[in-house]
N, C-alpha and C. Protein backbone atom coordinates (compact mmCIF):
# COMPACT_ATOMS: atom_id res chain seq x y z
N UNK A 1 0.85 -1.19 0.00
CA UNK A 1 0.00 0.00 0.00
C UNK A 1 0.89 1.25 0.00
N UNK A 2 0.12 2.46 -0.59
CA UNK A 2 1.19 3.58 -0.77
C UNK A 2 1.38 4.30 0.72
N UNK A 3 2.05 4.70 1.19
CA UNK A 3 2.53 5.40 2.61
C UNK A 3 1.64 6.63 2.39
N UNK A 4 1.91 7.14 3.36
CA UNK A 4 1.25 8.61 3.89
C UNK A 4 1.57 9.55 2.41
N UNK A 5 1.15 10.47 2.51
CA UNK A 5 1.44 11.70 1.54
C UNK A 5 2.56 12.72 2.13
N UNK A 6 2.47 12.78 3.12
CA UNK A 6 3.31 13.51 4.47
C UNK A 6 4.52 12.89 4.70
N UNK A 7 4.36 11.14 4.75
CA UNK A 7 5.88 10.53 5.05
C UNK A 7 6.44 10.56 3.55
N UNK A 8 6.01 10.70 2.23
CA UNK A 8 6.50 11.18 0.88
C UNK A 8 7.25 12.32 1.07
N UNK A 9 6.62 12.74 1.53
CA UNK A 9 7.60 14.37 1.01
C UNK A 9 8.58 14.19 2.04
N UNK A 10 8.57 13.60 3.38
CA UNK A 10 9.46 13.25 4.36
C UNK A 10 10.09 13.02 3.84
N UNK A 11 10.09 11.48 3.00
CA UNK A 11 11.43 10.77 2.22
C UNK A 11 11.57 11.90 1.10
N UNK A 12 11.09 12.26 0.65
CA UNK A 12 11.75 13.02 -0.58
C UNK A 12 12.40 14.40 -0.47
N UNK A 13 12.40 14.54 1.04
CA UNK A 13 13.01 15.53 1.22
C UNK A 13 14.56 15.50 1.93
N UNK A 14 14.53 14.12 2.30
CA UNK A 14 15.83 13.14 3.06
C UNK A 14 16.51 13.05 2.22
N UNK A 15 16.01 12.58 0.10
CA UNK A 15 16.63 12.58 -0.61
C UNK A 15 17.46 13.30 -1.15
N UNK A 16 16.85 14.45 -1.08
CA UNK A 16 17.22 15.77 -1.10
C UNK A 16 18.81 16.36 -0.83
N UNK A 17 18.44 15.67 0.70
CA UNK A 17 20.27 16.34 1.43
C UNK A 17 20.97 15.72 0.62
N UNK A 18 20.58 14.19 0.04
CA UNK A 18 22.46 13.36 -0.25
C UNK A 18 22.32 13.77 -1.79
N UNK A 19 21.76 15.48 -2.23
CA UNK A 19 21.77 15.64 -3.04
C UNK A 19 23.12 16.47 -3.73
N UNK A 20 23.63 16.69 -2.49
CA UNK A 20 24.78 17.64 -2.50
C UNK A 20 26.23 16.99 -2.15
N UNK A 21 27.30 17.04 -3.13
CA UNK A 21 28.86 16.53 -3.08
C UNK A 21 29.19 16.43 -1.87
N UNK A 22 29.27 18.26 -1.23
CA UNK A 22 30.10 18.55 -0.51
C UNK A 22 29.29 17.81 1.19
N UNK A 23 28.26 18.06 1.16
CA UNK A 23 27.82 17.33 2.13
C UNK A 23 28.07 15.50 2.14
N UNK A 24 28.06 14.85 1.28
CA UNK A 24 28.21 13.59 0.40
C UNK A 24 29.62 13.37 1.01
N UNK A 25 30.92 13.98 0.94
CA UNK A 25 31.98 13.93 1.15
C UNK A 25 32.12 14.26 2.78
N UNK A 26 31.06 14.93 3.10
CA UNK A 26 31.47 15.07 4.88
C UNK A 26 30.83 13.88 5.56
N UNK A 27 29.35 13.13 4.68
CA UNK A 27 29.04 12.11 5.80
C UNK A 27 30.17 10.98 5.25
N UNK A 28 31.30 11.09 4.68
CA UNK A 28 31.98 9.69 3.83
C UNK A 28 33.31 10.46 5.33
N UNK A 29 33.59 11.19 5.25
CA UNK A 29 34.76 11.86 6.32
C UNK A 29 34.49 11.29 7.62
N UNK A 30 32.84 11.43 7.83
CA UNK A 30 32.47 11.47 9.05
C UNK A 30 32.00 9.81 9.68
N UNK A 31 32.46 9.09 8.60
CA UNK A 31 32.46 7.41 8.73
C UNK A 31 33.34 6.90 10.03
N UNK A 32 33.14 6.54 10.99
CA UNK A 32 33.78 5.69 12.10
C UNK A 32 34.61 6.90 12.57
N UNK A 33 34.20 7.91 12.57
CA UNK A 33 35.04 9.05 13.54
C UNK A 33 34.29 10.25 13.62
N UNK A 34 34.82 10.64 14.75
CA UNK A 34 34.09 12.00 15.56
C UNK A 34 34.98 13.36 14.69
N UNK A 35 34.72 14.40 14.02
CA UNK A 35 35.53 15.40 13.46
C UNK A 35 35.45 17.13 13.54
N UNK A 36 35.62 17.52 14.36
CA UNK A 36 35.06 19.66 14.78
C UNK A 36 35.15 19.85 12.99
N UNK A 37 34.40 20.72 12.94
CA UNK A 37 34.51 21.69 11.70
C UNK A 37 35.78 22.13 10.98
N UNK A 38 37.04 22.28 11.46
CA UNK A 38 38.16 22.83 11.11
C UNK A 38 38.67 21.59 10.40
N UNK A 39 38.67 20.34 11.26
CA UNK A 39 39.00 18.97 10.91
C UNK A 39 38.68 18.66 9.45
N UNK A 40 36.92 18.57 9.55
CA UNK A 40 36.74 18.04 8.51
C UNK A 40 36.00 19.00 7.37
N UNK A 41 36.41 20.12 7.44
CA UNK A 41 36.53 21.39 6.30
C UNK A 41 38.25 21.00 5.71
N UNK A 42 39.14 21.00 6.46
CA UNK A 42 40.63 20.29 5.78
C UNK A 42 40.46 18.91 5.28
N UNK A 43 39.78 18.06 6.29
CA UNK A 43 39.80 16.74 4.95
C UNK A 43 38.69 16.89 3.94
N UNK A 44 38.46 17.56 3.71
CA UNK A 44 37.28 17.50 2.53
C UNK A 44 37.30 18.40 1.44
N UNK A 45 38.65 19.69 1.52
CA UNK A 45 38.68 20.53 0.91
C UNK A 45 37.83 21.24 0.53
N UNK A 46 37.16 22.07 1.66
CA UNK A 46 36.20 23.35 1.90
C UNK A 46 36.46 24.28 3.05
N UNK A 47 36.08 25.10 2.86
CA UNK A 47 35.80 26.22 3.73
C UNK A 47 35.40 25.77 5.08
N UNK A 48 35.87 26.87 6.06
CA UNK A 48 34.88 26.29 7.79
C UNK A 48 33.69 26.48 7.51
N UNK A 49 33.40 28.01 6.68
CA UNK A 49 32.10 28.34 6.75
C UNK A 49 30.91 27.49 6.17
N UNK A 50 32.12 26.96 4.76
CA UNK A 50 30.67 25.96 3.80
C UNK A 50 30.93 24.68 4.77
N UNK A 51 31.42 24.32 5.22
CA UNK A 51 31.14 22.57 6.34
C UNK A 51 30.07 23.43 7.02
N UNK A 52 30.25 24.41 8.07
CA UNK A 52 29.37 24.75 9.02
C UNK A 52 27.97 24.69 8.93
N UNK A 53 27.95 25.46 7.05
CA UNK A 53 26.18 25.64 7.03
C UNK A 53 25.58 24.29 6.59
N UNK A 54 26.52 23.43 5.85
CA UNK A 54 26.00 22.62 5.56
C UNK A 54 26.05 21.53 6.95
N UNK A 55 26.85 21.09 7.51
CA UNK A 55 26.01 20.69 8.86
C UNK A 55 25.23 20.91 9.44
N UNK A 56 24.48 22.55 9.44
CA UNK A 56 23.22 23.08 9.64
C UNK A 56 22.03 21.92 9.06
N UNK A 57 22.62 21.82 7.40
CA UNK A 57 21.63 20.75 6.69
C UNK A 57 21.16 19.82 7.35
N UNK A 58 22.92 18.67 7.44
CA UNK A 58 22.55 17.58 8.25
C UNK A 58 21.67 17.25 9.32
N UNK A 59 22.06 18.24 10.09
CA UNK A 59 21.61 18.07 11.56
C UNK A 59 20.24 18.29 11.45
N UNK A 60 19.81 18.91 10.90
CA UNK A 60 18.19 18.66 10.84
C UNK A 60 17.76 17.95 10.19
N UNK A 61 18.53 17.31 9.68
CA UNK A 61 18.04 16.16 8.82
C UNK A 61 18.17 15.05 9.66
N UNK A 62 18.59 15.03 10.63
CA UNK A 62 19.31 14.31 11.75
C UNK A 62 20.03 12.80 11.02
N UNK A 63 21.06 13.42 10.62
CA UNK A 63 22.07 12.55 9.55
C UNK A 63 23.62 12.32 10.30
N UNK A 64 23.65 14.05 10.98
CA UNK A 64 24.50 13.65 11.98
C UNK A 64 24.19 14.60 13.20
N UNK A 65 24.72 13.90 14.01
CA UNK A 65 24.78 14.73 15.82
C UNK A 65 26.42 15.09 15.67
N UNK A 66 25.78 15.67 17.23
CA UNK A 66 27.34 16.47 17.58
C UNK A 66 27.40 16.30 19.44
N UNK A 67 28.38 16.61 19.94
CA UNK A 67 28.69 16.42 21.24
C UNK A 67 29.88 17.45 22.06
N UNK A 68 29.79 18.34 23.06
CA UNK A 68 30.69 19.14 22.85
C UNK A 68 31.48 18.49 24.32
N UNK A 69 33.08 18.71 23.69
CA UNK A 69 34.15 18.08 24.53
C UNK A 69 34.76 19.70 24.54
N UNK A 70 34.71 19.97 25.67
CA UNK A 70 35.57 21.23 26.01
C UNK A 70 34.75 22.84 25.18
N UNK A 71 35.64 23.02 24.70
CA UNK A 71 35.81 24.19 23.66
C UNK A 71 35.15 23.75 22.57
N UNK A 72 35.66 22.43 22.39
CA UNK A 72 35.40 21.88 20.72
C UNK A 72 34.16 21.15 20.73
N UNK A 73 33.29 21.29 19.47
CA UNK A 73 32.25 20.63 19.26
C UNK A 73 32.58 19.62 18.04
N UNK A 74 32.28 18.37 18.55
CA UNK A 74 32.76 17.37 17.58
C UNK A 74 31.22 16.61 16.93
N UNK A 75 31.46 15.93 15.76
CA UNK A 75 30.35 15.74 14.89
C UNK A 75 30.17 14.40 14.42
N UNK A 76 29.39 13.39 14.32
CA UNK A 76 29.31 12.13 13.50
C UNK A 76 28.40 11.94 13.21
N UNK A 77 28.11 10.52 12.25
CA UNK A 77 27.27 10.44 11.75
C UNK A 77 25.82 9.95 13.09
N UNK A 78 24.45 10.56 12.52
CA UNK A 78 23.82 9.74 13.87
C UNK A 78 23.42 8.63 13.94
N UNK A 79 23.78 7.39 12.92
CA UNK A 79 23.09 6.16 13.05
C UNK A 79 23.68 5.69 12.04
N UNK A 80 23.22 4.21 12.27
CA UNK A 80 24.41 3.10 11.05
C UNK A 80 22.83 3.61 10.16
N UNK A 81 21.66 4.23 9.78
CA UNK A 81 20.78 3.99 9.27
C UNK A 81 22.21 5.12 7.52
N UNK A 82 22.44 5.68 8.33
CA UNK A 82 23.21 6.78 7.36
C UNK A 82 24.29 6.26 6.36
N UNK A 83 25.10 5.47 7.04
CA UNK A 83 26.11 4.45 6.67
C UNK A 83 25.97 3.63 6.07
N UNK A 84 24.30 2.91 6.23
CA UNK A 84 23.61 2.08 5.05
C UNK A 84 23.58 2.63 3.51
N UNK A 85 22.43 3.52 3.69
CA UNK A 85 22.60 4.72 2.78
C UNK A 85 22.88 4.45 2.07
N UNK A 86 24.57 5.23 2.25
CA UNK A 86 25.56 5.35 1.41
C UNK A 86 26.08 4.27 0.73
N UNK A 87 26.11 3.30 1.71
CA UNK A 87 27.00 1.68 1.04
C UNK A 87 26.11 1.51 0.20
N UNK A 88 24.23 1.40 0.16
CA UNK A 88 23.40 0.98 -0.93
C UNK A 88 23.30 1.82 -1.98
N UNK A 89 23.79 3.18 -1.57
CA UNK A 89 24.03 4.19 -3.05
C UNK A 89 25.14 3.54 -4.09
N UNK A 90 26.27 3.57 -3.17
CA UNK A 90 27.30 3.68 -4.09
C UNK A 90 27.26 2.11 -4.31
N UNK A 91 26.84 0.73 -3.68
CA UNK A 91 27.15 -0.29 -4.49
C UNK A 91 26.04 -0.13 -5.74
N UNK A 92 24.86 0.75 -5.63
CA UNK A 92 23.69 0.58 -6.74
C UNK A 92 25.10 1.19 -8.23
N UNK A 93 25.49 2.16 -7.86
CA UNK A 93 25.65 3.20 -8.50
C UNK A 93 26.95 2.18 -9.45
N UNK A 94 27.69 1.59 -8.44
CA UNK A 94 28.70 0.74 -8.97
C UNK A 94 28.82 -0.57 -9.44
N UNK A 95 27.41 -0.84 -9.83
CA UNK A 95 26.92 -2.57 -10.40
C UNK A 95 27.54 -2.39 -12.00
């Protein structure tokens, strides 16, 4: 049976985020490690500012959390649901 009309645009709006590289490349950074903004703006070759807003994305997308240790606010992914994802993107993508 078809789902809600409401949980549609839900999913199609989830689709949405992994619509973007640079975000694409921070949840692949943000695989089996915790990373502050400075971190993983250098491994990903971007700006603090473009990681920052686009973690804005994530996080309401709740794709990833964050946790603050000290000074520093560190970031990962929030669930193996995210990590799936990706592995079923890129093995589709790579058949």
């Amino acid at each position: 049976c078809m789902p809600d009309e409401e949980l549609l645009y839900d999913l199609a709006d989830l689709f949405k985020v992994f619509g973007d590289t640079t975000r694409i490349k921070m949840l692949y950074a943000l695989m089996g490690q915790e990373l502050c903004v400075a971190d993983l703006a250098e491994l990903i070759g971007a700006t603090q500012s473009a990681v920052s807003h686009q973690l804005r994305t994530l996080k309401q997308s709740h794709l990833v959390k964050f946790r603050r240790d000290g000074r520093n606010i560190l970031y990962s992914l929030a669930d193996d649901h995210v990590y799936t994802m990706l592995n079923q993107g890129m093995s589709h993508i790579c058949e």
